[in-house]
Protein backbone atom coordinates (compact mmCIF):
# COMPACT_ATOMS: atom_id res chain seq x y z
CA UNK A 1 -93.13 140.84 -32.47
CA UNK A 2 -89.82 141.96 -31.28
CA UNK A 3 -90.96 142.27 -27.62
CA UNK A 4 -92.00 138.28 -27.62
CA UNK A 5 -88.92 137.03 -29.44
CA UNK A 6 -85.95 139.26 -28.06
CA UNK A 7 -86.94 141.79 -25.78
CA UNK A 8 -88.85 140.19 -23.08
CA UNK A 9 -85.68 137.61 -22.39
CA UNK A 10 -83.39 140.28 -22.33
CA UNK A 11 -85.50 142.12 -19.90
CA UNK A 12 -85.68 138.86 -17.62
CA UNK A 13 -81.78 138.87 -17.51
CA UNK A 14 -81.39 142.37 -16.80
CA UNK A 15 -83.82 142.48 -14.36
CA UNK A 16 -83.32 139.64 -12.34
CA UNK A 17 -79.63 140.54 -12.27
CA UNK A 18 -80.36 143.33 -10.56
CA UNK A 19 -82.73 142.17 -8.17
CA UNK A 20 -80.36 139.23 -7.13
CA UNK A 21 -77.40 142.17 -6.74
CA UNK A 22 -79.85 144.69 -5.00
CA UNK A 23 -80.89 141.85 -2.60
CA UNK A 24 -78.39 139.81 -1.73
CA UNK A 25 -78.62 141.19 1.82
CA UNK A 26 -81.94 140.28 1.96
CA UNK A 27 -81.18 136.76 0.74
CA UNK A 28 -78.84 136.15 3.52
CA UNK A 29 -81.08 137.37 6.47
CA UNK A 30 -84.00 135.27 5.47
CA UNK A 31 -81.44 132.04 5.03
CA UNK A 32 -80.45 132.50 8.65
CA UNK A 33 -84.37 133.48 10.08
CA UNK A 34 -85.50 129.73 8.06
CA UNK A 35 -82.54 128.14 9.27
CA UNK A 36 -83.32 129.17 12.74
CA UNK A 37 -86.95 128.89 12.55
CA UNK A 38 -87.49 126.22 10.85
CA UNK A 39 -84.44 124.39 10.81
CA UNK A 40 -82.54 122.78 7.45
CA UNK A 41 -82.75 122.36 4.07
CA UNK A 42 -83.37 126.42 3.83
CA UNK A 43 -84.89 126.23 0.59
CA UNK A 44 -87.63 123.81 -0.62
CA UNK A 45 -87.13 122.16 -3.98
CA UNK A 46 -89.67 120.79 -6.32
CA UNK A 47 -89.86 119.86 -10.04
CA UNK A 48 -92.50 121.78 -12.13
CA UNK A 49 -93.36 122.15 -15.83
CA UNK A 50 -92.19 125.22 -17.45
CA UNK A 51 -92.37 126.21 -21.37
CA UNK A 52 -93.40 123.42 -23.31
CA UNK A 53 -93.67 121.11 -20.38
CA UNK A 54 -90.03 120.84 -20.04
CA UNK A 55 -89.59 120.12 -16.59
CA UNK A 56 -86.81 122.06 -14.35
CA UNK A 57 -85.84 122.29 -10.72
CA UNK A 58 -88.03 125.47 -8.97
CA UNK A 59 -86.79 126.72 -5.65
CA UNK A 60 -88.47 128.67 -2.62
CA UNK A 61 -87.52 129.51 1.23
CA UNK A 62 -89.13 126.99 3.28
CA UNK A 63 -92.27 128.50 4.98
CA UNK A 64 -93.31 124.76 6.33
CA UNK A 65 -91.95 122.56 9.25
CA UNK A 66 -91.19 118.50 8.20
CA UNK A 67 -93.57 117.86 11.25
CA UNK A 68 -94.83 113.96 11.04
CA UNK A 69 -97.11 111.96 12.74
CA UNK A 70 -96.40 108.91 14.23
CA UNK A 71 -96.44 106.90 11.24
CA UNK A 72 -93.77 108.87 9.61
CA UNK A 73 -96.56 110.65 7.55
CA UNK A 74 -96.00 114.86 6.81
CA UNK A 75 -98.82 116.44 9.09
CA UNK A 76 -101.42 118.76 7.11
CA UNK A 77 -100.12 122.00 5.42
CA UNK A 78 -102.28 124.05 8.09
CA UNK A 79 -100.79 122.23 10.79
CA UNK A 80 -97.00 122.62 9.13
CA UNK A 81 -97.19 126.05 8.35
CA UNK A 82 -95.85 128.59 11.06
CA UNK A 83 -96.78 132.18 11.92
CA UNK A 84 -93.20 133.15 10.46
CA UNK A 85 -94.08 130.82 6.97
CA UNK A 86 -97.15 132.80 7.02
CA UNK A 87 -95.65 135.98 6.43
CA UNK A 88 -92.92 134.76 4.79
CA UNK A 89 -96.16 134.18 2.29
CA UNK A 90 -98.30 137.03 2.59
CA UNK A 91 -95.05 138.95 1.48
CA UNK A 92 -93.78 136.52 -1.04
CA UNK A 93 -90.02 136.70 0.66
CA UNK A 94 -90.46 132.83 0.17
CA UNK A 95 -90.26 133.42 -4.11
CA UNK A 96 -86.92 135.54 -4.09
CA UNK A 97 -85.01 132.09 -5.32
CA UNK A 98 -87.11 131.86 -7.80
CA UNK A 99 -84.99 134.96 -9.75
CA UNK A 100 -82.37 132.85 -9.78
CA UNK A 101 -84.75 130.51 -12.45
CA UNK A 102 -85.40 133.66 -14.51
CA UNK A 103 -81.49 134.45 -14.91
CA UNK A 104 -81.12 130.93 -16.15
CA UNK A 105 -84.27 131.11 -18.31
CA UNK A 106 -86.25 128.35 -16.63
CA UNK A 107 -89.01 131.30 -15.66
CA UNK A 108 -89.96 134.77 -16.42
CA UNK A 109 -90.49 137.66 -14.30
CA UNK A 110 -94.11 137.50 -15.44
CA UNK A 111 -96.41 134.20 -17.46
CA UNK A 112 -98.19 131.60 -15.68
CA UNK A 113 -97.11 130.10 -12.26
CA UNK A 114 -95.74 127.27 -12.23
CA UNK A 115 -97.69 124.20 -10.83
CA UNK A 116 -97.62 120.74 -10.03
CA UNK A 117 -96.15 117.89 -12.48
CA UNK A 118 -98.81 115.90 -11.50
CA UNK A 119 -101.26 118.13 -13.03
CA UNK A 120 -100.23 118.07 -16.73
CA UNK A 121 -102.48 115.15 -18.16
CA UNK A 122 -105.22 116.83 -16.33
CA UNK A 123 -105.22 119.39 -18.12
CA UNK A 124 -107.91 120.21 -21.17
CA UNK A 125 -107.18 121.14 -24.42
CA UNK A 126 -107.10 124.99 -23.91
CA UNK A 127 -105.86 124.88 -20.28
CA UNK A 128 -102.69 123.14 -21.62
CA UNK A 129 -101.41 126.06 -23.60
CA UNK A 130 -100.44 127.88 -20.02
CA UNK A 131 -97.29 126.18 -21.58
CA UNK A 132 -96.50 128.28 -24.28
CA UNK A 133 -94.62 130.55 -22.32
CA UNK A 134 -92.08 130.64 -19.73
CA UNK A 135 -93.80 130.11 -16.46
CA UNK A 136 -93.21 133.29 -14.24
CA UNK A 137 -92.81 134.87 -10.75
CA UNK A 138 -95.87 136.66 -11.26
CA UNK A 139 -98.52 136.52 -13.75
CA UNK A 140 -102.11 138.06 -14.88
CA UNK A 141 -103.88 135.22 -12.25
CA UNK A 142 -102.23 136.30 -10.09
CA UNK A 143 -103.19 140.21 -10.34
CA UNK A 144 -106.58 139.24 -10.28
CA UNK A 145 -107.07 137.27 -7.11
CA UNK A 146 -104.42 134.43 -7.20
CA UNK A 147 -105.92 132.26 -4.57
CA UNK A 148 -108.49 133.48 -4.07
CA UNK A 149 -109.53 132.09 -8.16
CA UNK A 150 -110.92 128.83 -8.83
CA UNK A 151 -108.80 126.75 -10.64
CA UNK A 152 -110.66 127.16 -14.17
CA UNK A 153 -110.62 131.22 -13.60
CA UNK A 154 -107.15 130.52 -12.85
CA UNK A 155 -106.32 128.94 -15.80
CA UNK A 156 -108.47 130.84 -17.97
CA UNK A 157 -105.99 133.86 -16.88
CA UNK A 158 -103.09 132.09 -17.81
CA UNK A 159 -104.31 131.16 -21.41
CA UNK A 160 -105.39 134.89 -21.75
CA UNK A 161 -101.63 135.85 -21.01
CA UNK A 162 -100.19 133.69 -22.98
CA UNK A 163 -102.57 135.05 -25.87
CA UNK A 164 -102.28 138.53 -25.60
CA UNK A 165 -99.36 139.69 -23.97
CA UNK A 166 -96.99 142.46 -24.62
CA UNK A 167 -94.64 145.32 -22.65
CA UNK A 168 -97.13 147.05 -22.01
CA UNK A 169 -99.36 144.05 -20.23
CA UNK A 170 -96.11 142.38 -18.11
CA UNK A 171 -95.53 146.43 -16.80
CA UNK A 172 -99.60 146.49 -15.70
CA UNK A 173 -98.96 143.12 -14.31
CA UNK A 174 -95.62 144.01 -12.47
CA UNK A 175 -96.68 147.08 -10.85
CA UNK A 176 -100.25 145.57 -9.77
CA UNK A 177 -97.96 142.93 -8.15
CA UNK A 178 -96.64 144.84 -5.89
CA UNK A 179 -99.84 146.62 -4.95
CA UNK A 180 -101.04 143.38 -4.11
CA UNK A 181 -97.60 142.00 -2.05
CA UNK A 182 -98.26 145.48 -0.31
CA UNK A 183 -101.88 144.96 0.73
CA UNK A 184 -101.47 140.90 0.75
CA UNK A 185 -104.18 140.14 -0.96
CA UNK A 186 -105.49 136.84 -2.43
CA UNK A 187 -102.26 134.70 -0.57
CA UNK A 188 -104.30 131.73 0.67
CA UNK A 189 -108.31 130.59 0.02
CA UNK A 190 -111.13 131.18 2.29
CA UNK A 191 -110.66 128.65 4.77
CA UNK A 192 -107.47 127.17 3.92
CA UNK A 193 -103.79 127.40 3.96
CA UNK A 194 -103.00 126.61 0.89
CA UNK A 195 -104.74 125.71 -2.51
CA UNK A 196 -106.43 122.59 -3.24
CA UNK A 197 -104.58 120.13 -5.38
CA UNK A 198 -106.20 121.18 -9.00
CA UNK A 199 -108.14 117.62 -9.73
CA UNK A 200 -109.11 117.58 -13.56
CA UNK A 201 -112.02 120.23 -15.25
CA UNK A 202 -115.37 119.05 -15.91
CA UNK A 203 -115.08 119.13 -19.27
CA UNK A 204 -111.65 117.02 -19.40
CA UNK A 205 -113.71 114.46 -17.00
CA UNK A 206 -116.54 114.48 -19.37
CA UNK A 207 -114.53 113.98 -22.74
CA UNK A 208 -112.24 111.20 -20.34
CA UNK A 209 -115.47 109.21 -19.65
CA UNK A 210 -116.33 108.99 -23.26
């Protein structure tokens, strides 16, 4: 399929090009509100897993504080995590480094999110092929209740995308994106600031403990 092998890369470049263009002011007003607000580095950096597992560098705003406790230790997320790193959140301003990844070809504009290296041998069988594409920006969890999913449902998404996607699906996905950014829905679980750390499916636990 010409849209899977060609068109879709060409349509990360282009795009992402001009976002990156279109938005450079906005770049450098939210560098000086972290700096200010949170102080330095202004963007967070992490390793994650993209196609095939390759790993690559993945880069955000900061939306956190480096608050510690006494023994040196980072203080909980909840605890970290200002009123300005909330809505930096709820409007995902704190992704717009990540286009930077898609002009390189590290992500996509839309495929799976990118998680945790820590998470790849906890995988199963099927949850593992979230792989086969380039992670993206935004994705089909993430149009149907991002964190607001359990982990499996999450996953179960990303497989689906990965499956069946097409033109047609990453334009559904891009414009229900926004909907959602616009109505903030789905940024954080009931309860919590962030997302539980994804611990292993119960049937990768059972088949472990065989």
């Amino acid at each position: 399929m010409l849209y899977r092998k060609f068109f879709k890369r060409f349509f990360d470049i282009l795009l992402s090009f001009i976002a990156i263009v279109i938005l450079s002011p906005v770049y450098i007003i939210l560098a000086i509100l972290v700096r200010t607000k949170l102080g330095s580095p202004v963007l967070f950096h992490q390793d994650r897993p993209g196609l095939k597992g390759k790993i690559f560098p993945m880069y955000k705003f900061r939306s956190m504080t480096d608050e510690r406790d006494e023994k040196g230790e980072l203080l909980p997320d909840e605890v970290r995590l200002t009123s300005f790193g909330k809505k930096l959140r709820s409007t995902s301003l704190d992704e717009l480094p990540e286009l930077f990844s898609i002009l390189k070809g590290d992500m996509s504009i839309v495929g799976p999110r990118p998680l945790l290296v820590q998470y790849l041998p906890l995988y199963n069988e099927r949850q593992s092929h979230r792989h086969d594409v380039r992670p993206g920006l935004t994705g089909l969890a993430q149009v149907n209740g991002r964190n607001s999913l359990s982990w499996e449902d999450k996953f179960e998404y990303d497989v689906e995308y990965t499956e069946k996607y097409s033109f047609f699906m990453d334009v559904r996905i891009i414009f229900m994106t926004v909907k959602n950014v616009v109505k903030r829905e789905g940024i954080s679980p009931e309860g919590a600031a962030t997302m539980d750390f994804f611990r292993g499916s119960k049937d990768k636990e059972d088949k472990d403990g065989e």
